[in-house]
C-alpha atoms as a PDB file:
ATOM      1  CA  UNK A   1     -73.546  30.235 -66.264  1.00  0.00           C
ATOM      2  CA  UNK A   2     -72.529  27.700 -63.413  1.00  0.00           C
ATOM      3  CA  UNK A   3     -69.340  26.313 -63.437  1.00  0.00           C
ATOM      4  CA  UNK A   4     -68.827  22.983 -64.435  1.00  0.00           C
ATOM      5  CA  UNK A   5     -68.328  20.369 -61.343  1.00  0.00           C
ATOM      6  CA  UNK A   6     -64.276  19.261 -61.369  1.00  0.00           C
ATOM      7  CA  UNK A   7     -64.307  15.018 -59.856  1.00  0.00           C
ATOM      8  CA  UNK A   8     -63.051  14.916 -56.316  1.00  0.00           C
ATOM      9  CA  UNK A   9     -64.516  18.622 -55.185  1.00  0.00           C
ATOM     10  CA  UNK A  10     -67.980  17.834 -53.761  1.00  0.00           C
ATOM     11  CA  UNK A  11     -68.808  17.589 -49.932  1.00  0.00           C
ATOM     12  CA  UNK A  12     -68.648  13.771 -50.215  1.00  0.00           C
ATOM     13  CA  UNK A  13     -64.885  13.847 -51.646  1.00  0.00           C
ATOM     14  CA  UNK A  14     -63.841  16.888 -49.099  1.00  0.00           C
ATOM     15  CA  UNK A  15     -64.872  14.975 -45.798  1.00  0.00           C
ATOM     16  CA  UNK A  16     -63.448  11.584 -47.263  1.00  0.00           C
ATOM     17  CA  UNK A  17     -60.290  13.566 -47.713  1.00  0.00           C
ATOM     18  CA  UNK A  18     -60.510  14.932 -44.676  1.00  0.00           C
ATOM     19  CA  UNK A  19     -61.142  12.222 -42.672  1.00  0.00           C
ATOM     20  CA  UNK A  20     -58.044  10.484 -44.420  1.00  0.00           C
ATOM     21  CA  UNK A  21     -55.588  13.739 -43.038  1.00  0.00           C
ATOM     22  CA  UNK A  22     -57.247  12.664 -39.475  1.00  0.00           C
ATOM     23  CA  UNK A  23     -56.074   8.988 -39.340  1.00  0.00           C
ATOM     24  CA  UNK A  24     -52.860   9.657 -40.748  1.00  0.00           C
ATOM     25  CA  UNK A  25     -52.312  12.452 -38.317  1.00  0.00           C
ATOM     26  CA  UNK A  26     -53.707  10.010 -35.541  1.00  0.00           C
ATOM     27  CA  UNK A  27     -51.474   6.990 -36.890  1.00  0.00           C
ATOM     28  CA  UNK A  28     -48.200   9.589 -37.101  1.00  0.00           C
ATOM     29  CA  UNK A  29     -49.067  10.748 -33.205  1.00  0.00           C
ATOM     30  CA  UNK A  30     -49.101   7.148 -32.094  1.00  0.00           C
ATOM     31  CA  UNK A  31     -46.189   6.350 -33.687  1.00  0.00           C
ATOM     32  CA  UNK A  32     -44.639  10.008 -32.344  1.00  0.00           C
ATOM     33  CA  UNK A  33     -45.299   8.415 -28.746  1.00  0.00           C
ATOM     34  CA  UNK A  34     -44.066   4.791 -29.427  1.00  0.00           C
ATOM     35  CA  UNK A  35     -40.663   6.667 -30.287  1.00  0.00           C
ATOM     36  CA  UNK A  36     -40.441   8.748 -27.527  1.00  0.00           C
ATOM     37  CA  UNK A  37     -41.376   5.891 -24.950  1.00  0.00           C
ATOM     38  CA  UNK A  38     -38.911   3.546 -26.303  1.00  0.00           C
ATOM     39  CA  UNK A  39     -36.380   6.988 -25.996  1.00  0.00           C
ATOM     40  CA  UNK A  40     -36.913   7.170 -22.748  1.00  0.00           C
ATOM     41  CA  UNK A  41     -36.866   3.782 -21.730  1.00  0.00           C
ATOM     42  CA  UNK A  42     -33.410   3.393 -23.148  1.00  0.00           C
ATOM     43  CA  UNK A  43     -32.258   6.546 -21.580  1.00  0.00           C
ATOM     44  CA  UNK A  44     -32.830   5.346 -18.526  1.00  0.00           C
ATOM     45  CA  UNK A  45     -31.379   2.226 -19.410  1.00  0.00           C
ATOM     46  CA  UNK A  46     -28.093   3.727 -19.783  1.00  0.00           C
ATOM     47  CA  UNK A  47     -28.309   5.495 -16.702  1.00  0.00           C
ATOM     48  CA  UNK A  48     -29.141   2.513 -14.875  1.00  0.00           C
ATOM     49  CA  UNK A  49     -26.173   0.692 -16.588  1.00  0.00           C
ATOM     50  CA  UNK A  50     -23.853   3.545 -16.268  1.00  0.00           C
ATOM     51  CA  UNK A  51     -24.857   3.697 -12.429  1.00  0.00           C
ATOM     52  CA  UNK A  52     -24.096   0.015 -11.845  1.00  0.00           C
ATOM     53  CA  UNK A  53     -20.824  -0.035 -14.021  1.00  0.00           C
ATOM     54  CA  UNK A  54     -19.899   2.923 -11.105  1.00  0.00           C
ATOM     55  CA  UNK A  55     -21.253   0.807  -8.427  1.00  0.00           C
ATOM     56  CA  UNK A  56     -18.874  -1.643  -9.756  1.00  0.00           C
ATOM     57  CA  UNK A  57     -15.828   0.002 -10.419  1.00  0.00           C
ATOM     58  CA  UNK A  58     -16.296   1.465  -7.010  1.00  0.00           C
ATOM     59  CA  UNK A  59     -16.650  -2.483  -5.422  1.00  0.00           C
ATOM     60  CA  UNK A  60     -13.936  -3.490  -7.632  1.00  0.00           C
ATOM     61  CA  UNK A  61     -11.820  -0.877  -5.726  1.00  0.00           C
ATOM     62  CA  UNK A  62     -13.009  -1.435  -2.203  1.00  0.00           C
ATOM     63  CA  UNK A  63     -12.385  -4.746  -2.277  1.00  0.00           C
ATOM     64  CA  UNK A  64      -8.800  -4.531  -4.168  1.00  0.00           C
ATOM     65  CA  UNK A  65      -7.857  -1.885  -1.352  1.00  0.00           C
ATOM     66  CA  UNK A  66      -9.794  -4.519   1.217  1.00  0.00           C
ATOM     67  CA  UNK A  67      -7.182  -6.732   0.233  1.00  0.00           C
ATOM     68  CA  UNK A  68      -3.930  -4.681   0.030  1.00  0.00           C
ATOM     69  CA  UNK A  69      -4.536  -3.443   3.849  1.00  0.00           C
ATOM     70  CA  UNK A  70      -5.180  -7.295   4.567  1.00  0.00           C
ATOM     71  CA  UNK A  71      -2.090  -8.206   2.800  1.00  0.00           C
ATOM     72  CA  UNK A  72      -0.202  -5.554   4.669  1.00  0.00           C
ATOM     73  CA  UNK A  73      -1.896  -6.204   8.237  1.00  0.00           C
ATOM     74  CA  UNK A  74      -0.151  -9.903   7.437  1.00  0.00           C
ATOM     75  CA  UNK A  75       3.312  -8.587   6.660  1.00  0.00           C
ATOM     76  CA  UNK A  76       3.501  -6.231   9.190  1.00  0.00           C
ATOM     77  CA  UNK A  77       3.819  -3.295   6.674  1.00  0.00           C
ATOM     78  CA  UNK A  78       2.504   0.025   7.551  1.00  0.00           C
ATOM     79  CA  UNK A  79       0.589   1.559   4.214  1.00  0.00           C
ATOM     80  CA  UNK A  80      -2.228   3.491   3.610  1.00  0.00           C
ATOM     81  CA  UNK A  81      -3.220   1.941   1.192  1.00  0.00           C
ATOM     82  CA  UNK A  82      -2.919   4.464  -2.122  1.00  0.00           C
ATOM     83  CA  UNK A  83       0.561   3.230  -2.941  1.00  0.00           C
ATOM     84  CA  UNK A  84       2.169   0.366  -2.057  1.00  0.00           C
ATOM     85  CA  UNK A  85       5.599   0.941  -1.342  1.00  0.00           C
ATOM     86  CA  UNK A  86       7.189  -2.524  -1.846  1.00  0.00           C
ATOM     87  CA  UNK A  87       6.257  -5.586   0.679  1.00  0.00           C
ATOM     88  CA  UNK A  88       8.345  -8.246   2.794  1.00  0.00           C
ATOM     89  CA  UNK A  89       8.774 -11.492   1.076  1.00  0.00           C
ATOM     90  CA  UNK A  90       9.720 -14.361   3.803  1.00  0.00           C
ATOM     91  CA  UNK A  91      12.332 -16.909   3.137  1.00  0.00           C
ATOM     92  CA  UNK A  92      12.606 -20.632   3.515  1.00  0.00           C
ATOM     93  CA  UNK A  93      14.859 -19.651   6.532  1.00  0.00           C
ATOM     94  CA  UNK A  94      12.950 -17.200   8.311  1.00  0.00           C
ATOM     95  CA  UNK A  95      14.442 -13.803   7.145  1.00  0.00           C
ATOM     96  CA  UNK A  96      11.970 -11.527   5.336  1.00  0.00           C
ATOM     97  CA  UNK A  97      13.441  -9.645   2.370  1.00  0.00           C
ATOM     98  CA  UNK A  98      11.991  -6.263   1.465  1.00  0.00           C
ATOM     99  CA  UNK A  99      11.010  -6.072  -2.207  1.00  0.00           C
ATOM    100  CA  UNK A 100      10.581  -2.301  -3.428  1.00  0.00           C
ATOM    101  CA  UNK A 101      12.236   1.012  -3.020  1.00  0.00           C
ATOM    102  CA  UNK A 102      14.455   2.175  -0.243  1.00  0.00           C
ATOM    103  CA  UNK A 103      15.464   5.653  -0.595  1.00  0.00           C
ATOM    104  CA  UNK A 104      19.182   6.895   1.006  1.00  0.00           C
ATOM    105  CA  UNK A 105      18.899  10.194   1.129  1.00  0.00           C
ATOM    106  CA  UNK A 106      19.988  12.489   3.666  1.00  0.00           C
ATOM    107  CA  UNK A 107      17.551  14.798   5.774  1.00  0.00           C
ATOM    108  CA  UNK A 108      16.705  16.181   9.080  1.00  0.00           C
ATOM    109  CA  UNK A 109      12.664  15.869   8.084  1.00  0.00           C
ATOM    110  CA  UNK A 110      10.532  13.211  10.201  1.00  0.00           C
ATOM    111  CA  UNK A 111      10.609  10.085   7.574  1.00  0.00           C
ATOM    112  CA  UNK A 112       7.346   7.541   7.996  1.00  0.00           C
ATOM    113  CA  UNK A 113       8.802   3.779   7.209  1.00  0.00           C
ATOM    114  CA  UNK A 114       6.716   1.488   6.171  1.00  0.00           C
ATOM    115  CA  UNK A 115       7.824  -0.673   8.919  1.00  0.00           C
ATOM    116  CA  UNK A 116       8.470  -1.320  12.093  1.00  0.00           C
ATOM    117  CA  UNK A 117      11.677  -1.195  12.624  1.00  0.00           C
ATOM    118  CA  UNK A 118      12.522   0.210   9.673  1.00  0.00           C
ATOM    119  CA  UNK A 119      14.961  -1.538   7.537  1.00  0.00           C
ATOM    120  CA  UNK A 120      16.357   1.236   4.917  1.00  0.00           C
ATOM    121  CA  UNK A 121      15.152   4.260   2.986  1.00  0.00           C
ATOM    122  CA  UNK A 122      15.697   8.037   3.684  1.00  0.00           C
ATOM    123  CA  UNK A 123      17.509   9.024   7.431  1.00  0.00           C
ATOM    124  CA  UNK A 124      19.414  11.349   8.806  1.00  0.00           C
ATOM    125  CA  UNK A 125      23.128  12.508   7.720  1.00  0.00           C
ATOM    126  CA  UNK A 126      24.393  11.222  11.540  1.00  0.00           C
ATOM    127  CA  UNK A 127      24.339   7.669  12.294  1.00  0.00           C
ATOM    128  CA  UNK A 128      23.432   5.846  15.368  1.00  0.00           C
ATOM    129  CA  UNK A 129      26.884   4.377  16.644  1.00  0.00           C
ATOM    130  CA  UNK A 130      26.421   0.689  16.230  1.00  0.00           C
ATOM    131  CA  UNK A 131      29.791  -0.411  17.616  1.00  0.00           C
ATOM    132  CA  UNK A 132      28.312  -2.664  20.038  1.00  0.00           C
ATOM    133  CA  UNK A 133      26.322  -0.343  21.375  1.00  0.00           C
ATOM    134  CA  UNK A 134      23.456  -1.102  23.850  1.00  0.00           C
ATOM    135  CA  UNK A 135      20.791   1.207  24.620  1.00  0.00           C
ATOM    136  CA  UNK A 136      18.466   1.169  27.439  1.00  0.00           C
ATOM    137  CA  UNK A 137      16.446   3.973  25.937  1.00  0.00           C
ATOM    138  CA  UNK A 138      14.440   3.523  22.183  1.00  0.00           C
ATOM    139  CA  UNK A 139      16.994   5.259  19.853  1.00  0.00           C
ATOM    140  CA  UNK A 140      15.727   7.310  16.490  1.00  0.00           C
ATOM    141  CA  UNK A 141      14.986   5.627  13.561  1.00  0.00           C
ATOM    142  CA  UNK A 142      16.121   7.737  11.436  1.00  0.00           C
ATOM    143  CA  UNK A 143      19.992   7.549  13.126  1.00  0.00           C
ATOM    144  CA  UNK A 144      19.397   4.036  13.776  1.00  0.00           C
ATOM    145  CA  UNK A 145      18.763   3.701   9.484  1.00  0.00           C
ATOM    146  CA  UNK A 146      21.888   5.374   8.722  1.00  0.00           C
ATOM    147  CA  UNK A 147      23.730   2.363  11.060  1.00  0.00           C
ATOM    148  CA  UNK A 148      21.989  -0.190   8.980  1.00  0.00           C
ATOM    149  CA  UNK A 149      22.973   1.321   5.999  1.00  0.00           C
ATOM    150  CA  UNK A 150      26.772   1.082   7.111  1.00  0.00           C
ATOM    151  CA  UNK A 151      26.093  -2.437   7.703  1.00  0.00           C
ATOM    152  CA  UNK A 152      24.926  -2.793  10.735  1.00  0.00           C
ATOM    153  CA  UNK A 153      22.586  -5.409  12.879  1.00  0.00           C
ATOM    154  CA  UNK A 154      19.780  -4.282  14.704  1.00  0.00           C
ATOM    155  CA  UNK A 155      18.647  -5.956  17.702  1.00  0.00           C
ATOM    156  CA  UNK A 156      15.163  -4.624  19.396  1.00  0.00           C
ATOM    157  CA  UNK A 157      12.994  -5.818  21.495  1.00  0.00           C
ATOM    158  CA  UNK A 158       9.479  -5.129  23.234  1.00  0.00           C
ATOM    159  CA  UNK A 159       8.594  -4.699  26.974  1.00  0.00           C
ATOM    160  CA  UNK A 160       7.317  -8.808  26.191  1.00  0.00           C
ATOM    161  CA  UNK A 161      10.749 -10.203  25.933  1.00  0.00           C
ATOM    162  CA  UNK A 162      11.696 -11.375  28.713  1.00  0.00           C
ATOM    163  CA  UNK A 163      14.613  -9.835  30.960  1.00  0.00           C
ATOM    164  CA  UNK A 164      17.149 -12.954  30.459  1.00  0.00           C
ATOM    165  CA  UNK A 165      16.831 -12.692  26.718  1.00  0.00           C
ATOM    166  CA  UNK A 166      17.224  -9.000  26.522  1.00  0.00           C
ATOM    167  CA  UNK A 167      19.791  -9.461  28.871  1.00  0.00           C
ATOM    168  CA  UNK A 168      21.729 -12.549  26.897  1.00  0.00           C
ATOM    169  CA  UNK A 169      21.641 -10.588  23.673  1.00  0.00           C
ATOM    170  CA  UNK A 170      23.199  -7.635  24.602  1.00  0.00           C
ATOM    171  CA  UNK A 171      26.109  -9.382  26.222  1.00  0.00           C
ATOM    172  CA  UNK A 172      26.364 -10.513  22.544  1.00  0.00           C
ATOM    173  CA  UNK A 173      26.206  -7.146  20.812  1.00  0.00           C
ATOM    174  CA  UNK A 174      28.262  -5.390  22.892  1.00  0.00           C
ATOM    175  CA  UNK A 175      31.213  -7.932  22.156  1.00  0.00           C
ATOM    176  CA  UNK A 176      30.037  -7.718  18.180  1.00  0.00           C
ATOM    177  CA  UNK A 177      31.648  -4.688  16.369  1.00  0.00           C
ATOM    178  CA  UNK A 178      28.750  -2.936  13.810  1.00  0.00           C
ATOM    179  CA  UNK A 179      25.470  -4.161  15.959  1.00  0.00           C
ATOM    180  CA  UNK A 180      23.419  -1.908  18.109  1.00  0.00           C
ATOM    181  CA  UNK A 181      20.803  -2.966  19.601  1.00  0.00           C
ATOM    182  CA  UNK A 182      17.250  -0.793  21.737  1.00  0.00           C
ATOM    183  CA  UNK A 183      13.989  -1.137  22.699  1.00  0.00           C
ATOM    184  CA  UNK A 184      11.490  -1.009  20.221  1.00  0.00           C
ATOM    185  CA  UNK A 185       7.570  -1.196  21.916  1.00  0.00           C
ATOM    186  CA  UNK A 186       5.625  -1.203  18.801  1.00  0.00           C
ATOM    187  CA  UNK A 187       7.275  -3.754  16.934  1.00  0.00           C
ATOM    188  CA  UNK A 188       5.068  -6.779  16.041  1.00  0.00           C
ATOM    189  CA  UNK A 189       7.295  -9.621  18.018  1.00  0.00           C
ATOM    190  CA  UNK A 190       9.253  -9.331  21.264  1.00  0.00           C
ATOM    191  CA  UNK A 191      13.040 -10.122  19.599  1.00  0.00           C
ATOM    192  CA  UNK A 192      13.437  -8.808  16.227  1.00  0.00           C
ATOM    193  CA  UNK A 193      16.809  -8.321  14.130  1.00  0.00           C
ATOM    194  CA  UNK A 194      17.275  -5.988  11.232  1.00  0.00           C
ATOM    195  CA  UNK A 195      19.803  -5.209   8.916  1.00  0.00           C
ATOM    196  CA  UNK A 196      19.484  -2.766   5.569  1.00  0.00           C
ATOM    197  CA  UNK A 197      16.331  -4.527   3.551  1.00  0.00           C
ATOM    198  CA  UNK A 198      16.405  -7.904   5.687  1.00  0.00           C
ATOM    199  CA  UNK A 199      14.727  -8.814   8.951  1.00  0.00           C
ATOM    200  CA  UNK A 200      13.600 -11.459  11.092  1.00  0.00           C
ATOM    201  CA  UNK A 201      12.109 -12.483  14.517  1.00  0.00           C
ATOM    202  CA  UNK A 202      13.704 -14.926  17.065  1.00  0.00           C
ATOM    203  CA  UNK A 203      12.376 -16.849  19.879  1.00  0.00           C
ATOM    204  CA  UNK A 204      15.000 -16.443  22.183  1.00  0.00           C
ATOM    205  CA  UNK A 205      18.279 -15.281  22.793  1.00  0.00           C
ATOM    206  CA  UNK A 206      19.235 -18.849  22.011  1.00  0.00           C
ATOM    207  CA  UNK A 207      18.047 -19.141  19.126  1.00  0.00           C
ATOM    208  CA  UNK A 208      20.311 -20.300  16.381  1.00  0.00           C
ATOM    209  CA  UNK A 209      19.331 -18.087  13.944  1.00  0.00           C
ATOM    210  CA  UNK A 210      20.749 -15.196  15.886  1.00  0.00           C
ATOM    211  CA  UNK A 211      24.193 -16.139  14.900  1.00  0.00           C
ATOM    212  CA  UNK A 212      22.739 -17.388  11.405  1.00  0.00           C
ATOM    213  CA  UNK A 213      21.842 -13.270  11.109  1.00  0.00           C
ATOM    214  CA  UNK A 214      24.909 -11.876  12.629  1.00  0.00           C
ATOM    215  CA  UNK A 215      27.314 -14.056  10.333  1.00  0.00           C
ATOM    216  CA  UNK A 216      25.210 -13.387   7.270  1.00  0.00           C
ATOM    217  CA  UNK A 217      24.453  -9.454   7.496  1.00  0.00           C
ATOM    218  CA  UNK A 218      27.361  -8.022  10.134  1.00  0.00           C
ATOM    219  CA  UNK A 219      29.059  -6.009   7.339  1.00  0.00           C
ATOM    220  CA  UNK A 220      27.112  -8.417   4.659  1.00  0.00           C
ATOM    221  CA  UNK A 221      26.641  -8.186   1.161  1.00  0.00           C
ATOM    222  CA  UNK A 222      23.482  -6.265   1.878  1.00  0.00           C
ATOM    223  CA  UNK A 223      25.469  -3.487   3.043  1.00  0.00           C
ATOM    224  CA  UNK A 224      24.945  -0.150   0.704  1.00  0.00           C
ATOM    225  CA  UNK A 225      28.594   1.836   2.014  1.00  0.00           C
ATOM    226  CA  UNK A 226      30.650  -0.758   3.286  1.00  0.00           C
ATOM    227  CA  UNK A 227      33.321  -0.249   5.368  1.00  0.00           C
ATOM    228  CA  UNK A 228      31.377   3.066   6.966  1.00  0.00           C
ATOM    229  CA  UNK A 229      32.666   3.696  10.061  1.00  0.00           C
ATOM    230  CA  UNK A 230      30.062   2.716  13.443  1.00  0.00           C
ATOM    231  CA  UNK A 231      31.661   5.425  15.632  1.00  0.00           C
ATOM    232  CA  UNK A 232      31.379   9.230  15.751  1.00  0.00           C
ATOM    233  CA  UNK A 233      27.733   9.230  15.609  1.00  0.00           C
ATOM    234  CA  UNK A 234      24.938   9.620  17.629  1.00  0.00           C
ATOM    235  CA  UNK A 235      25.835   7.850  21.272  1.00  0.00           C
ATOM    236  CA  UNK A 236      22.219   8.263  23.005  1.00  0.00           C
END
């Protein structure tokens, strides 16, 4: 006896179905693809973003240290450019302040300033004697440091000042008790005077603000050991 027929089991119903599980499968693979295109795309959107928020960062930088060294070539600061170490400020009178650190403490190691001449931080435990002492010959920065630091004056010039100047001012430090005063070729102007975190240039030997400096920092109240003796130290 045949079986009776069950609705929805003949050829005709089978292929219908099947052709149904076809365009779904079809419709699920296009929209498998759609997915995985718009992945990608936004993949590589974020790689293109994060390579230009690099790019960026990195410009940001460049130009930041672009304009430290600029900044520095201006104040006649010596820097690398990693860390600044503190800057000149200039005042209304001519005398540039130095605004950061400057370290005191006693070695025999080689000690980079950050300037030229230096004005302060880390120098030797012997002194330059700065009793009005003139010296033909450019003296060690790290003795000449230590004078500063007793309050001394500075005076230095470059082989572009010319022989009546250099000559002028060292008739005036030699009668000026805690000054010293040397040749210093790389420094940025011909006459220069320093004391501990202060320094300006002058045009001449005739300038007036040579004895501005001398009566403000000989011994001023710039001075981190007052009353430190000028003598006993290094003499050449």
């Amino acid at each position: 006896m045949d079986s009776a027929h069950q609705p929805g089991t003949g050829p005709t119903e089978r292929m219908a179905r099947l052709e149904e599980m076809r365009h779904a499968e079809r419709v699920r693979g296009r929209r498998n693809r759609v997915l995985t295109v718009g992945a990608v795309v936004v993949a590589a959107g974020l790689v293109v973003g994060g390579v230009a928020l690099v790019e960026s960062q990195s410009g940001d930088k460049a130009v930041a240290a672009s304009a430290a060294k600029t900044s520095d070539a201006k104040s006649g600061v010596k820097t690398s450019g990693a860390k600044d170490p503190g800057h000149f400020v200039m005042g209304a009178d001519g005398v540039k302040t130095w605004k950061g650190t400057l370290g005191r403490t006693h070695t025999t190691k080689p000690v980079a300033y950050p300037m030229e001449p230096p004005v302060g931080g880390d120098h030797h435990p012997v002194w330059q004697n700065c009793n009005g002492d003139v010296y033909t010959k450019p003296v060690a920065d790290v003795h000449a440091v230590h004078s500063l630091e007793h309050g001394a004056v500075w005076v230095t010039y470059s082989s572009k000042a010319s022989k009546a100047d250099v000559d002028a001012l060292a008739a005036k430090v030699s009668k000026t008790p805690y000054t010293l005063m040397s040749p210093v070729e790389d420094q940025k102007d011909p006459l220069m005077l320093s004391a501990w975190a202060h320094q300006r240039t002058v045009k001449s030997a005739s300038d007036p603000s040579v004895d501005a400096f001398f009566a403000r920092f000989v011994q001023g109240p710039q001075t981190p050991e007052p009353g430190a003796v000028c003598t006993g130290g290094m003499s050449r």
